[in-house]
C-alpha atoms as a PDB file:
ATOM      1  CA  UNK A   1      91.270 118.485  18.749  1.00  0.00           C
ATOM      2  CA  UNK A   2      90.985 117.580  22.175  1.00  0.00           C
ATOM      3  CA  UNK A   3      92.088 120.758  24.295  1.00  0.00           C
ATOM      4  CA  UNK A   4      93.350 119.825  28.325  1.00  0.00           C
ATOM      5  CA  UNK A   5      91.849 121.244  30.892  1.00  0.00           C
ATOM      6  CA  UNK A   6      94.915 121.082  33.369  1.00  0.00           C
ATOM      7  CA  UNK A   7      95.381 117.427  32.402  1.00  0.00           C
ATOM      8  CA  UNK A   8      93.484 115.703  29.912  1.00  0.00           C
ATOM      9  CA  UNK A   9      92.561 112.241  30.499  1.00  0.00           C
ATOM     10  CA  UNK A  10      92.025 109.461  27.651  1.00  0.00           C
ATOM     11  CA  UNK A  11      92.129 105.869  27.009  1.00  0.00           C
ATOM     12  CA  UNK A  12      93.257 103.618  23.918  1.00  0.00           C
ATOM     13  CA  UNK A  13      93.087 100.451  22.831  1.00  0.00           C
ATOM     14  CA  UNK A  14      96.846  98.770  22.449  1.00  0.00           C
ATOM     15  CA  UNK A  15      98.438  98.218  18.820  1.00  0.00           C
ATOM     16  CA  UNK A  16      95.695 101.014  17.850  1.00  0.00           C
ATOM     17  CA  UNK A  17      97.336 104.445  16.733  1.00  0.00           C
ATOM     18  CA  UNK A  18      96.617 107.581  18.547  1.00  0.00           C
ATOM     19  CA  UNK A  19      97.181 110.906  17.118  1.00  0.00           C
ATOM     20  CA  UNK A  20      97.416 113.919  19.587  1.00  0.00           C
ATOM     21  CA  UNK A  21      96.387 117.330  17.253  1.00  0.00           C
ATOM     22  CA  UNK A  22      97.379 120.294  17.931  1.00  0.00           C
ATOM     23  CA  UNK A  23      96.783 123.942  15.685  1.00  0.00           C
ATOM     24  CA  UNK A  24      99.877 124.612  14.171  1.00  0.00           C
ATOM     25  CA  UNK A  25     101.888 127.910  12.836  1.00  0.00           C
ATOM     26  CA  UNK A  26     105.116 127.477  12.330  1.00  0.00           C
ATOM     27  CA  UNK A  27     105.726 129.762   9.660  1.00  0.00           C
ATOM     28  CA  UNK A  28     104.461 132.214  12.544  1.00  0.00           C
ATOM     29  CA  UNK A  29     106.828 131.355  14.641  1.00  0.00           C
ATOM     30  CA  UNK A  30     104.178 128.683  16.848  1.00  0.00           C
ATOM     31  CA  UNK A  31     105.862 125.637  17.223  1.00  0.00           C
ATOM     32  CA  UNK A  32     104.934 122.676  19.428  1.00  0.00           C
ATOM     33  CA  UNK A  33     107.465 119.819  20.859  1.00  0.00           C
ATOM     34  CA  UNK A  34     107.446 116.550  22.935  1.00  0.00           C
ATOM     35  CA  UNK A  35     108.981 117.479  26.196  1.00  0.00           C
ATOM     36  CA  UNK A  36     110.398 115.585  28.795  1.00  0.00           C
ATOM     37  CA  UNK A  37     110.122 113.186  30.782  1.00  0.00           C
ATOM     38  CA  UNK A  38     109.016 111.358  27.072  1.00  0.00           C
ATOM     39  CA  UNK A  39     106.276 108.842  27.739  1.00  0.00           C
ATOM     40  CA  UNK A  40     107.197 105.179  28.807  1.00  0.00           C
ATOM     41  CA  UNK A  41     107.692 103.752  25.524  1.00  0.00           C
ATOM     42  CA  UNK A  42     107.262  99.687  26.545  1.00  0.00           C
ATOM     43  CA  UNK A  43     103.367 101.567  27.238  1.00  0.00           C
ATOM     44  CA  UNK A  44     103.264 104.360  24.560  1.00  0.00           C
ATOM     45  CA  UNK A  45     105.685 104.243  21.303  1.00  0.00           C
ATOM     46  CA  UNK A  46     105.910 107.588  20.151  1.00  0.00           C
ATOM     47  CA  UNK A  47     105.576 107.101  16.322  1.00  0.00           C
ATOM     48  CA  UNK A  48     106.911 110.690  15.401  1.00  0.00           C
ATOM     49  CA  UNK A  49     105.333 114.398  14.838  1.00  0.00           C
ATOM     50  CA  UNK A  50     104.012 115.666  11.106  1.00  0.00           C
ATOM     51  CA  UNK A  51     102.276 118.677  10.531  1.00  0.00           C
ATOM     52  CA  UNK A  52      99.175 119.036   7.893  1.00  0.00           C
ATOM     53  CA  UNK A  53     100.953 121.187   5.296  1.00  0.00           C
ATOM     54  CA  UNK A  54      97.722 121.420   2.960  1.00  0.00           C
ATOM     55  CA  UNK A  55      95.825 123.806   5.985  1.00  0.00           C
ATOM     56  CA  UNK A  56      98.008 127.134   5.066  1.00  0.00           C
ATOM     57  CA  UNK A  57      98.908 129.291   8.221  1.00  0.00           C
ATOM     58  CA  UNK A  58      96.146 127.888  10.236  1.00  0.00           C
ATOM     59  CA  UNK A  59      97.371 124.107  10.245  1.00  0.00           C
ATOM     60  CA  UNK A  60      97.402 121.563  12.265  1.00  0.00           C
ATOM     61  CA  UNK A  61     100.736 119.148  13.910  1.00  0.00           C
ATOM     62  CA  UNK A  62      99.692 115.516  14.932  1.00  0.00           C
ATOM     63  CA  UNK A  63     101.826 113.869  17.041  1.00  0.00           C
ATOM     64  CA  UNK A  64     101.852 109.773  16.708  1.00  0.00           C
ATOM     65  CA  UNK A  65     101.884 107.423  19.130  1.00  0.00           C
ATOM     66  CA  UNK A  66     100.512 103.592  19.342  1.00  0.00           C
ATOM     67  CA  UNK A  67      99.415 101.300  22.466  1.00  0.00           C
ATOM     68  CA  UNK A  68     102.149  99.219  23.344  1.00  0.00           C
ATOM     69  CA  UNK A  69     100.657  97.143  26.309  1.00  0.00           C
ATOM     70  CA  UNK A  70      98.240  97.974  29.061  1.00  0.00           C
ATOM     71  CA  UNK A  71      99.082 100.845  31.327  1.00  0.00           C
ATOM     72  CA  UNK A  72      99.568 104.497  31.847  1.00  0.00           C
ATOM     73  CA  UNK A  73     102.047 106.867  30.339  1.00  0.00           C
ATOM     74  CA  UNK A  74     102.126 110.887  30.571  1.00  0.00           C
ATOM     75  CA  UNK A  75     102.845 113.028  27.573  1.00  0.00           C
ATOM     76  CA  UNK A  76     103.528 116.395  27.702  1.00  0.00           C
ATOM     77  CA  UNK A  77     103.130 119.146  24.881  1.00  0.00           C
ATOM     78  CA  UNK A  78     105.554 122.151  25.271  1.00  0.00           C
ATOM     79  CA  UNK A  79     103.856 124.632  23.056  1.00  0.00           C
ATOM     80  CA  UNK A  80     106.456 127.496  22.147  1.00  0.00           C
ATOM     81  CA  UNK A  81     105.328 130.720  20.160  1.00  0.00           C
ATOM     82  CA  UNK A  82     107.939 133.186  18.204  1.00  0.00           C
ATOM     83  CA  UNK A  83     111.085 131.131  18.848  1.00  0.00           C
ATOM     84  CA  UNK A  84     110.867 131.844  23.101  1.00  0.00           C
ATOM     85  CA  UNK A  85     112.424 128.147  23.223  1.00  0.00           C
ATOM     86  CA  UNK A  86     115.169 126.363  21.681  1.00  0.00           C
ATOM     87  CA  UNK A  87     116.911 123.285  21.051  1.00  0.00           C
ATOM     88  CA  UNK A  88     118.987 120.555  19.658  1.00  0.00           C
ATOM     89  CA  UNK A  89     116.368 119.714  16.528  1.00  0.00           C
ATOM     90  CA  UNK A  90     112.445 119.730  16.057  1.00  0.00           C
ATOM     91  CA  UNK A  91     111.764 117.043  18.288  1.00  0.00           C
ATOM     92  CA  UNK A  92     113.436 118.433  21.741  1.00  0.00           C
ATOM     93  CA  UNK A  93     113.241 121.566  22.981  1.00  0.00           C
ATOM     94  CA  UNK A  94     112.651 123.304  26.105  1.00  0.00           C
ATOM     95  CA  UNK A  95     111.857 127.001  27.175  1.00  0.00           C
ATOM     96  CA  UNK A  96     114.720 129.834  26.208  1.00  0.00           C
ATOM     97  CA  UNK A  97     116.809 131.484  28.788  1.00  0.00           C
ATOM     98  CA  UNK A  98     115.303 133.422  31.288  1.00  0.00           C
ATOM     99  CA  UNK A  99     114.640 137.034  29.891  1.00  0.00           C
ATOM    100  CA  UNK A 100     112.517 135.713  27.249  1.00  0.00           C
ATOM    101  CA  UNK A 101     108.753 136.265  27.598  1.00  0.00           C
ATOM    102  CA  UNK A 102     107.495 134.040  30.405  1.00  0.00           C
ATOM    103  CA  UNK A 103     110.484 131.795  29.783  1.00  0.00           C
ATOM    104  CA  UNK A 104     109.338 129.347  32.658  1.00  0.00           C
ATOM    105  CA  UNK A 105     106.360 127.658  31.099  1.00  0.00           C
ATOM    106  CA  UNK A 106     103.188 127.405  32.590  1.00  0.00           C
ATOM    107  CA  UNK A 107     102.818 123.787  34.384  1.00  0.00           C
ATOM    108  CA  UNK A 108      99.651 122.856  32.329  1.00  0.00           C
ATOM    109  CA  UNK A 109      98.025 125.014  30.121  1.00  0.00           C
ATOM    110  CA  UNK A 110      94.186 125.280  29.865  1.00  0.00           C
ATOM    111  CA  UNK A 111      92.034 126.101  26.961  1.00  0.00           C
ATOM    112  CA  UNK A 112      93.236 126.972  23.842  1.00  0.00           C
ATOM    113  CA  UNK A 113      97.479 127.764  23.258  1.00  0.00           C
ATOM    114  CA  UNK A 114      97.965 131.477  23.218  1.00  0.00           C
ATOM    115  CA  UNK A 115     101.085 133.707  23.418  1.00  0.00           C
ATOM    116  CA  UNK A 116     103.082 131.863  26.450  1.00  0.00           C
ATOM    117  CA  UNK A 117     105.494 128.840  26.385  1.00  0.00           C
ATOM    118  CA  UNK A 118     102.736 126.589  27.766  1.00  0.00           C
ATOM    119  CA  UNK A 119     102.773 122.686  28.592  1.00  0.00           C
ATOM    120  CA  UNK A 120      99.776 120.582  27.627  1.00  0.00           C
ATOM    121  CA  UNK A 121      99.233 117.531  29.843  1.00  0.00           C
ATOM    122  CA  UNK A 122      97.700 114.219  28.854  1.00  0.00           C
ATOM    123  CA  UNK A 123      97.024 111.365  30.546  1.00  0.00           C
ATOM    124  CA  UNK A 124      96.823 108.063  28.867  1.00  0.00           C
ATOM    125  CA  UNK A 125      95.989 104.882  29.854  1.00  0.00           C
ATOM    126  CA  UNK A 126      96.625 102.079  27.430  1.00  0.00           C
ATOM    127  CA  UNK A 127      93.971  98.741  27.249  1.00  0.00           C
END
């Protein structure tokens, strides 16, 4: 798992997939979403989110993308624990209403996810 440090920074090869892994809990109540602004896609196709259902509590969610030609694209994680955001379905959400538990997100998380709607940042740049 590769865990940002404010941003984290990486580089792929084009028409090579790249899966972004994050620990999972959902039947805690952890879940994780691709926020907006979604990557450029004529860089970075997002190829969808699944989640390693063999791993018990402690699992992991992968989210898919591939190199579509050379340059950069930004994605960013929201990572949402015990239901503080909500949306439409599982691939778009953003933070709940204010009154929630630090229902405006921190801008880029560091270190590991913990109890706060954080956003995790990465940078990738596309060969």
């Amino acid at each position: 798992m590769r865990t940002p440090t404010a941003v984290s920074r990486m580089t792929v090869v084009a028409a090579l997939p790249l899966a972004l892994e994050v620990p999972a809990a959902s039947a805690m109540g952890k879940n994780w979403y691709l926020a907006d602004p979604k990557p450029n896609p004529a860089v970075l196709d997002h190829g969808g989110k699944r989640e390693d259902t063999d791993a018990g509590d402690d699992g992991m969610e992968y989210f898919d993308f591939t190199g579509v030609k050379a340059g950069r694209a930004t994605v960013k994680l929201l990572h949402c624990p015990n239901g503080f955001c909500h949306g439409a379905d599982e691939v778009t959400a953003s933070p709940a209403p204010s009154g929630a538990p630090a229902a405006s997100p921190v801008p880029t998380a560091t270190g590991a996810p913990d109890d706060r709607v954080e956003y995790f940042v990465y940078e990738i740049t596309v060969r």
